[in-house]
C-alpha atoms as a PDB file:
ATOM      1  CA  UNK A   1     -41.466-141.568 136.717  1.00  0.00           C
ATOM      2  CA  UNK A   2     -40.988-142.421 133.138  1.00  0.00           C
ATOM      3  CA  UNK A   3     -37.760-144.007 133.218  1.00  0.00           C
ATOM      4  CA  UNK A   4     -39.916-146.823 134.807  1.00  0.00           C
ATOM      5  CA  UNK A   5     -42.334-147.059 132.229  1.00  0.00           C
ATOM      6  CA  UNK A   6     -41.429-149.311 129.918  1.00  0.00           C
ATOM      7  CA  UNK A   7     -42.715-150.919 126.381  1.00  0.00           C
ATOM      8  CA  UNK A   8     -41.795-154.112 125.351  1.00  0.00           C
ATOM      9  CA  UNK A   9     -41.224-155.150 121.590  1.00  0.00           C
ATOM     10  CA  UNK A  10     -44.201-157.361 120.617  1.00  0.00           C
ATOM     11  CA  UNK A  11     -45.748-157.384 123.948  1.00  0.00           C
ATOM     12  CA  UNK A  12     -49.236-154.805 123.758  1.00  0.00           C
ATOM     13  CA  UNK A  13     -49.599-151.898 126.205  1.00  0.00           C
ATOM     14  CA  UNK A  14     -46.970-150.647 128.735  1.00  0.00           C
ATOM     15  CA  UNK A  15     -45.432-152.310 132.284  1.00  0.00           C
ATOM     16  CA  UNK A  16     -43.533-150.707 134.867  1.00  0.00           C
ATOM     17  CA  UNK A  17     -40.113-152.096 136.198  1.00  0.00           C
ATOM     18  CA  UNK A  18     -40.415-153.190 139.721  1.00  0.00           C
ATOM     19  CA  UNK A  19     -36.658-155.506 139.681  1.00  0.00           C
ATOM     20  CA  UNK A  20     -33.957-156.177 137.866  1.00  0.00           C
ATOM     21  CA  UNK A  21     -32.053-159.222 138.137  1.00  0.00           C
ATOM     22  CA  UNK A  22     -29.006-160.894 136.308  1.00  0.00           C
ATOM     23  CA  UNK A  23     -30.456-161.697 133.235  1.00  0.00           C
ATOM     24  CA  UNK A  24     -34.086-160.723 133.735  1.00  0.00           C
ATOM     25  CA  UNK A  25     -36.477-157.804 134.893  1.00  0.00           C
ATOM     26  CA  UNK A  26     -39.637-158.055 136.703  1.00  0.00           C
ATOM     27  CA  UNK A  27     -42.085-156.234 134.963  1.00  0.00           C
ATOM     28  CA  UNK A  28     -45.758-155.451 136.100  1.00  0.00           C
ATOM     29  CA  UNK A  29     -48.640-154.419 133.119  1.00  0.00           C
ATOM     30  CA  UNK A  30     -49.981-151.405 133.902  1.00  0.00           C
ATOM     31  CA  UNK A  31     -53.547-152.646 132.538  1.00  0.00           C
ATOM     32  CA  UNK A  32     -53.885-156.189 134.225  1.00  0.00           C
ATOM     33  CA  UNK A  33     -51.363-155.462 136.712  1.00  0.00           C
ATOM     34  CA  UNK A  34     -49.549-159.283 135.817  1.00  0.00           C
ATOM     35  CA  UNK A  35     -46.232-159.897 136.552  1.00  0.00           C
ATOM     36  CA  UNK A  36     -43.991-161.355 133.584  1.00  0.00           C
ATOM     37  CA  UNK A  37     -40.041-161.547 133.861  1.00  0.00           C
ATOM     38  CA  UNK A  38     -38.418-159.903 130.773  1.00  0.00           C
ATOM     39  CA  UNK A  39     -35.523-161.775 129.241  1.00  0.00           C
ATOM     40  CA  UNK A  40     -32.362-159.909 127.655  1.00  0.00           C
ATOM     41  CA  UNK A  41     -33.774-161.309 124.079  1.00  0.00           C
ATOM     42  CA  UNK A  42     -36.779-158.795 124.082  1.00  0.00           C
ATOM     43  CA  UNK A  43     -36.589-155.136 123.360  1.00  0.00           C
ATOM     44  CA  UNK A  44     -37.039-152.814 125.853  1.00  0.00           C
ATOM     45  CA  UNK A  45     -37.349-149.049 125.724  1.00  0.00           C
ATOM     46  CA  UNK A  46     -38.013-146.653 128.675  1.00  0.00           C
ATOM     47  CA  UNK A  47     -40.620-143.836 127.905  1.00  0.00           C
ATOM     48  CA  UNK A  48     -37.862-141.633 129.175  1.00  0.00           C
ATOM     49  CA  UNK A  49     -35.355-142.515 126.711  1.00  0.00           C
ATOM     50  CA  UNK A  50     -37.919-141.700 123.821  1.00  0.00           C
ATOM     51  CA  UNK A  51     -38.177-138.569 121.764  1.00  0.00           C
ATOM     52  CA  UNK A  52     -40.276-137.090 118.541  1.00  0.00           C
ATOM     53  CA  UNK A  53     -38.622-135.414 116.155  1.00  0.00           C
ATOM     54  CA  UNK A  54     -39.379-131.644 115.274  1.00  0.00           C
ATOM     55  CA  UNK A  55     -37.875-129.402 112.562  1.00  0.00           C
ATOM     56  CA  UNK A  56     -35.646-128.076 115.156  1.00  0.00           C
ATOM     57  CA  UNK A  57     -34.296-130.347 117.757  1.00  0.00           C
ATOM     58  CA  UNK A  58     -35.886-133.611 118.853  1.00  0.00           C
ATOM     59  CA  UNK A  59     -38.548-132.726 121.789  1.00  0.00           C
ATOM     60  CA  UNK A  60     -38.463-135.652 124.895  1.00  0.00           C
ATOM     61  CA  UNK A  61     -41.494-137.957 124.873  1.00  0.00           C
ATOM     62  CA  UNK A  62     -41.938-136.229 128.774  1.00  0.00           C
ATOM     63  CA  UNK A  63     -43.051-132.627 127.206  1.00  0.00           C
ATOM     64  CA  UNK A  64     -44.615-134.004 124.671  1.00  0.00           C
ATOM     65  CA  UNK A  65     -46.932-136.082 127.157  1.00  0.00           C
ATOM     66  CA  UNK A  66     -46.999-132.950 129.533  1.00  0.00           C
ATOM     67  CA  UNK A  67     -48.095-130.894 126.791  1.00  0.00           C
ATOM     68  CA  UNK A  68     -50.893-133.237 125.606  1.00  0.00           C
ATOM     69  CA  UNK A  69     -52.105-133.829 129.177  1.00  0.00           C
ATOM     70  CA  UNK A  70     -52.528-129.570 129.075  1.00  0.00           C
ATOM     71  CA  UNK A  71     -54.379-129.736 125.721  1.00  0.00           C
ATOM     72  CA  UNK A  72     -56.730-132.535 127.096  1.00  0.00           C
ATOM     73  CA  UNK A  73     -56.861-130.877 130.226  1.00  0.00           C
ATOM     74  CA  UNK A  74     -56.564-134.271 131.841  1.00  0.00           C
ATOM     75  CA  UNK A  75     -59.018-136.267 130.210  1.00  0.00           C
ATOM     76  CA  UNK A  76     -58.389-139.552 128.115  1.00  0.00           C
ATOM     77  CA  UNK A  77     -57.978-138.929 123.713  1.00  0.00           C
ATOM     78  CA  UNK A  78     -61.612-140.663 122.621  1.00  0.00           C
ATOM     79  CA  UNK A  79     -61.768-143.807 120.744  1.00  0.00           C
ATOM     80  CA  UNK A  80     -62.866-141.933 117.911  1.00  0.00           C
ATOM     81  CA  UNK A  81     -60.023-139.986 117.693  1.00  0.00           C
ATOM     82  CA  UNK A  82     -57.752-142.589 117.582  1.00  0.00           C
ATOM     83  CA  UNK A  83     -59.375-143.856 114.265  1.00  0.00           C
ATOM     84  CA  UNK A  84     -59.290-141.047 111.991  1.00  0.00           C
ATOM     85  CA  UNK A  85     -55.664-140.578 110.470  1.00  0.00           C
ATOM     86  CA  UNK A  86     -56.237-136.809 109.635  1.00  0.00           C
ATOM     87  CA  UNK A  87     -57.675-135.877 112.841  1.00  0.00           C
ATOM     88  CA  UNK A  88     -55.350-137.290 114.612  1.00  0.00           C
ATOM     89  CA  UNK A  89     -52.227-135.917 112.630  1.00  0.00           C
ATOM     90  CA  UNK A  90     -54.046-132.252 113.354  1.00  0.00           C
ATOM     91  CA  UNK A  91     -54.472-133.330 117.079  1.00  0.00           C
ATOM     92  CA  UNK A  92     -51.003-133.965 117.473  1.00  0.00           C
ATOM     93  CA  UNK A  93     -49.923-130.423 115.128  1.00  0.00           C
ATOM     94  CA  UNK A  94     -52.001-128.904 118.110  1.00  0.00           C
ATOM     95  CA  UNK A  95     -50.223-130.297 120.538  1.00  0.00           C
ATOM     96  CA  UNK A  96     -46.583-130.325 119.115  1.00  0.00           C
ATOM     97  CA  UNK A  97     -46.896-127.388 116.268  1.00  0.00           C
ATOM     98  CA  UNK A  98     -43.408-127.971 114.642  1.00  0.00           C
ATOM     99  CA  UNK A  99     -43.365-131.996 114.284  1.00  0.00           C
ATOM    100  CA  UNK A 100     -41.563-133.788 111.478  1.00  0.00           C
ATOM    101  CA  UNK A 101     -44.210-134.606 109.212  1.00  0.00           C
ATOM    102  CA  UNK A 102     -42.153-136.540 107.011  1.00  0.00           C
ATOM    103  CA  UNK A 103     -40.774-138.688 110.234  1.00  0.00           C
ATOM    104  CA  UNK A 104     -43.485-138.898 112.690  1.00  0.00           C
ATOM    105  CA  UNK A 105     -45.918-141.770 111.071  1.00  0.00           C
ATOM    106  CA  UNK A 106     -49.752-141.824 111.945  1.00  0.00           C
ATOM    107  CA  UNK A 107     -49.228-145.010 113.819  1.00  0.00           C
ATOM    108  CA  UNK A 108     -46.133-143.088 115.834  1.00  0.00           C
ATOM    109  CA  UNK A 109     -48.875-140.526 116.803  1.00  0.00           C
ATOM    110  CA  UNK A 110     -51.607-143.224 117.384  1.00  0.00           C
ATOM    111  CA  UNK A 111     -49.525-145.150 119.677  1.00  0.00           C
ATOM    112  CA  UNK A 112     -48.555-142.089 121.699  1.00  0.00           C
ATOM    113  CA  UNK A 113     -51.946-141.150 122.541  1.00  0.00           C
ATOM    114  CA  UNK A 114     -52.522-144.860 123.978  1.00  0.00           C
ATOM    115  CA  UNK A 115     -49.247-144.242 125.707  1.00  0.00           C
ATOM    116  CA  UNK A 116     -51.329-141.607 127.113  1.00  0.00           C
ATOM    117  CA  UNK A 117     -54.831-142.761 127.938  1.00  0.00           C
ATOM    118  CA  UNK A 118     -52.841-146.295 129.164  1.00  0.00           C
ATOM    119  CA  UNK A 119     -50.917-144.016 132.041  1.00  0.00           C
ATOM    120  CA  UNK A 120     -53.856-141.968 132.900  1.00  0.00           C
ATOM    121  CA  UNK A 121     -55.880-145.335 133.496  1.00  0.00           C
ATOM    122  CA  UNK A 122     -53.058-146.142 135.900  1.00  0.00           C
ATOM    123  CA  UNK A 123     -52.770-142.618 137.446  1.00  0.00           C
ATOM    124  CA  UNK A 124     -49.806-141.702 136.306  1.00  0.00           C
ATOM    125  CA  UNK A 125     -50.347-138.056 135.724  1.00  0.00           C
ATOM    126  CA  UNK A 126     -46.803-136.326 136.137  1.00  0.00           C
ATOM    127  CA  UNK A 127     -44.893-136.420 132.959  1.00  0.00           C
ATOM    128  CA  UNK A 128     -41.972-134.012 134.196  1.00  0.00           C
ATOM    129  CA  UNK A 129     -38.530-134.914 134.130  1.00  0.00           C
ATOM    130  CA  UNK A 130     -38.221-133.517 138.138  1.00  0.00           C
ATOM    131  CA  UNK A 131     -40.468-136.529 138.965  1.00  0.00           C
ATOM    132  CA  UNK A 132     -37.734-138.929 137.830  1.00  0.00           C
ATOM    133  CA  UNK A 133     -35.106-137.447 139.718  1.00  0.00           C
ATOM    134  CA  UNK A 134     -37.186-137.454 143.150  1.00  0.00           C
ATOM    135  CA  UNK A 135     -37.631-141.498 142.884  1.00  0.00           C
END
């Protein structure tokens, strides 16, 4: 599922790929649910391509979603989270223990969990890997 999530350099929020052309994709927001094409000068990532890094190996952005979804047992982060740096940093040490604290930036972390509450608005509730495969 996340390898059609996508977020766009300098566009806000997150769209999901519903074509691909030539020299364009079709790309619906997941908020507004507009339809923009994408041209090969903007930079586009796939949630499924991203990872965090950890003190060990890097851990896929798909458990680290999974394992917040667990910790906030399904429920969007608050607002108020999202605005205090050191409770956020702790959130996130709850949810990944062994993060890279020198690599992983508070706005890294801050943007993740609106990653999060963005795809729960839209439903999108299954972060595995498996659910990739089976589209």
């Amino acid at each position: 599922m996340l390898q059609t999530i996508l977020s766009i350099s300098g566009k806000p929020g997150l769209y999901r790929l519903l074509s691909s052309g030539k020299n364009t994709l079709i790309v619906e927001s997941l908020q507004t649910k507009k339809r923009i094409p994408v041209l090969p000068k903007d930079r586009v990532v796939s949630l499924g391509d991203i990872s965090m890094f950890t003190d060990g190996e890097d851990v896929a952005l798909t458990e680290v979603l999974t394992r917040l979804y667990e910790k906030q047992a399904g429920v969007s982060v608050s607002e108020d989270l999202l605005k205090d740096n050191d409770a956020l940093r702790n959130s996130f040490g709850e949810v990944l223990p062994n993060f890279d604290r020198d690599r992983v930036y508070t706005s890294d972390i801050k943007k993740l969990y609106t990653w999060y509450n963005i795809l729960l608005d839209a439903g999108i509730t299954d972060f595995s890997a498996e659910a990739v495969s089976e589209e």
